[in-house]
Protein backbone atom coordinates (compact mmCIF):
# COMPACT_ATOMS: atom_id res chain seq x y z
CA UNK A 1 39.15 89.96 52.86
CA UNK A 2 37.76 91.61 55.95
CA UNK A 3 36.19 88.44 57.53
CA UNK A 4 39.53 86.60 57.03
CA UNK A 5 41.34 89.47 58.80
CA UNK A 6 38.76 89.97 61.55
CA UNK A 7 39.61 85.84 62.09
CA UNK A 8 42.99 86.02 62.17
CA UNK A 9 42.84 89.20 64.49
CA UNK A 10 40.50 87.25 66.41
CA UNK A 11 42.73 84.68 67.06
CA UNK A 12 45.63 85.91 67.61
CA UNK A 13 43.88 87.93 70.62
CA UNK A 14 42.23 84.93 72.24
CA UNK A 15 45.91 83.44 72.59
CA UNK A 16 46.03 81.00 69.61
CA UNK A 17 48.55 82.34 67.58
CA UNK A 18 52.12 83.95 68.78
CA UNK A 19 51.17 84.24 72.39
CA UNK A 20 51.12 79.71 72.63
CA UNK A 21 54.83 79.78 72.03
CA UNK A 22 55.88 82.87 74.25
CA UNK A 23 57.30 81.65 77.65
CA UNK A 24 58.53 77.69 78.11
CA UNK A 25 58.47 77.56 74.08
CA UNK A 26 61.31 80.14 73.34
CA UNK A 27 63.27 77.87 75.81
CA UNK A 28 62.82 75.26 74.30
CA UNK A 29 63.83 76.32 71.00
CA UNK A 30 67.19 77.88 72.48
CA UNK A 31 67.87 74.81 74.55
CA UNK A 32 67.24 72.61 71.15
CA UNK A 33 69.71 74.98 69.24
CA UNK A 34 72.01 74.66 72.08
CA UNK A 35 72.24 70.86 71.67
CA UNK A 36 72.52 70.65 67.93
CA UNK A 37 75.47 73.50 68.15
CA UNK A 38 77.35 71.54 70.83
CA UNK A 39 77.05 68.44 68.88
CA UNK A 40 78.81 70.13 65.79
CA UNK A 41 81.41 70.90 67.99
CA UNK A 42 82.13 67.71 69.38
CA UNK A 43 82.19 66.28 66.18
CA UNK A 44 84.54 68.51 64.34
CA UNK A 45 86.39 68.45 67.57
CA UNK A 46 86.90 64.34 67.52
CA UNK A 47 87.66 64.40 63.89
CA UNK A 48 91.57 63.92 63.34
CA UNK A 49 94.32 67.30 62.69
CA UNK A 50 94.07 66.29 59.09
CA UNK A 51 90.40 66.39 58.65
CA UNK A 52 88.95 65.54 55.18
CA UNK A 53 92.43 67.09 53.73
CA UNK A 54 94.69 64.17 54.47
CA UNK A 55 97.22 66.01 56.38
CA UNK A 56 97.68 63.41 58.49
CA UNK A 57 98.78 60.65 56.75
CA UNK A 58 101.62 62.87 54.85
CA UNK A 59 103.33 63.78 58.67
CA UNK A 60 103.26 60.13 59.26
CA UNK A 61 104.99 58.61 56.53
CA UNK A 62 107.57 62.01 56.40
CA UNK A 63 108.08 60.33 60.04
CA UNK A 64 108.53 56.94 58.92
CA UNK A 65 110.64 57.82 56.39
CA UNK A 66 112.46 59.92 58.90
CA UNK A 67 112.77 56.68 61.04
CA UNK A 68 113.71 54.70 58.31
CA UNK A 69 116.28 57.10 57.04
CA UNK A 70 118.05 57.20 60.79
CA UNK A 71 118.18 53.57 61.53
CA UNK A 72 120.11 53.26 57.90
CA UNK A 73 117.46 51.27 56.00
CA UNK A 74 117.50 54.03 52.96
CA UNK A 75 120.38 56.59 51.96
CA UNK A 76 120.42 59.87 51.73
CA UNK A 77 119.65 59.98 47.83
CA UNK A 78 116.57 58.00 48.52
CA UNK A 79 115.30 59.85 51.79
CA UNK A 80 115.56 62.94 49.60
CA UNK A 81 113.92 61.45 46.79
CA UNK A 82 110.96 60.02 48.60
CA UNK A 83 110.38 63.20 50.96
CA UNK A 84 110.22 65.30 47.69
CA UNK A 85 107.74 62.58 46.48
CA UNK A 86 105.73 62.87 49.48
CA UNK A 87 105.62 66.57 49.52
CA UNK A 88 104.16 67.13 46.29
């Protein structure tokens, strides 16, 4: 156990071990963390209001129905029934 310890020790103080990755390599570990960070961003950023949830599609056809409702296509009866439809 003493020879593998007296290696290791050995090592470590003729710059081998933890002393190759102090300086530029700490950088470049940050920097890499940096880019994968700002990537999740973006992407959850580009992704629509709904998300995975399917928010979105429910506002637009309330709207639609909305539209349809003003212009006269549907009655009232209908708008309500197809709004409660959409809503649950």
């Amino acid at each position: 156990m003493q020879i593998i310890q007296q290696a290791v020790g050995t090592a470590f103080a003729d710059g081998i071990g933890y002393h190759h990755a102090a300086g530029w390599g700490w950088a470049m570990m940050a920097g890499w963390w940096l880019v994968v960070i700002t990537l999740i961003v973006l992407v959850a950023r580009a992704l629509p209001s709904g998300g995975w949830r399917g928010g979105a599609p429910t506002a637009d056809a309330e709207s639609i129905l909305a539209r349809r409702f003003a212009s006269g296509d549907i009655d009232a009866d209908e708008y309500n029934t197809r709004r409660a439809a959409l809503r649950t």
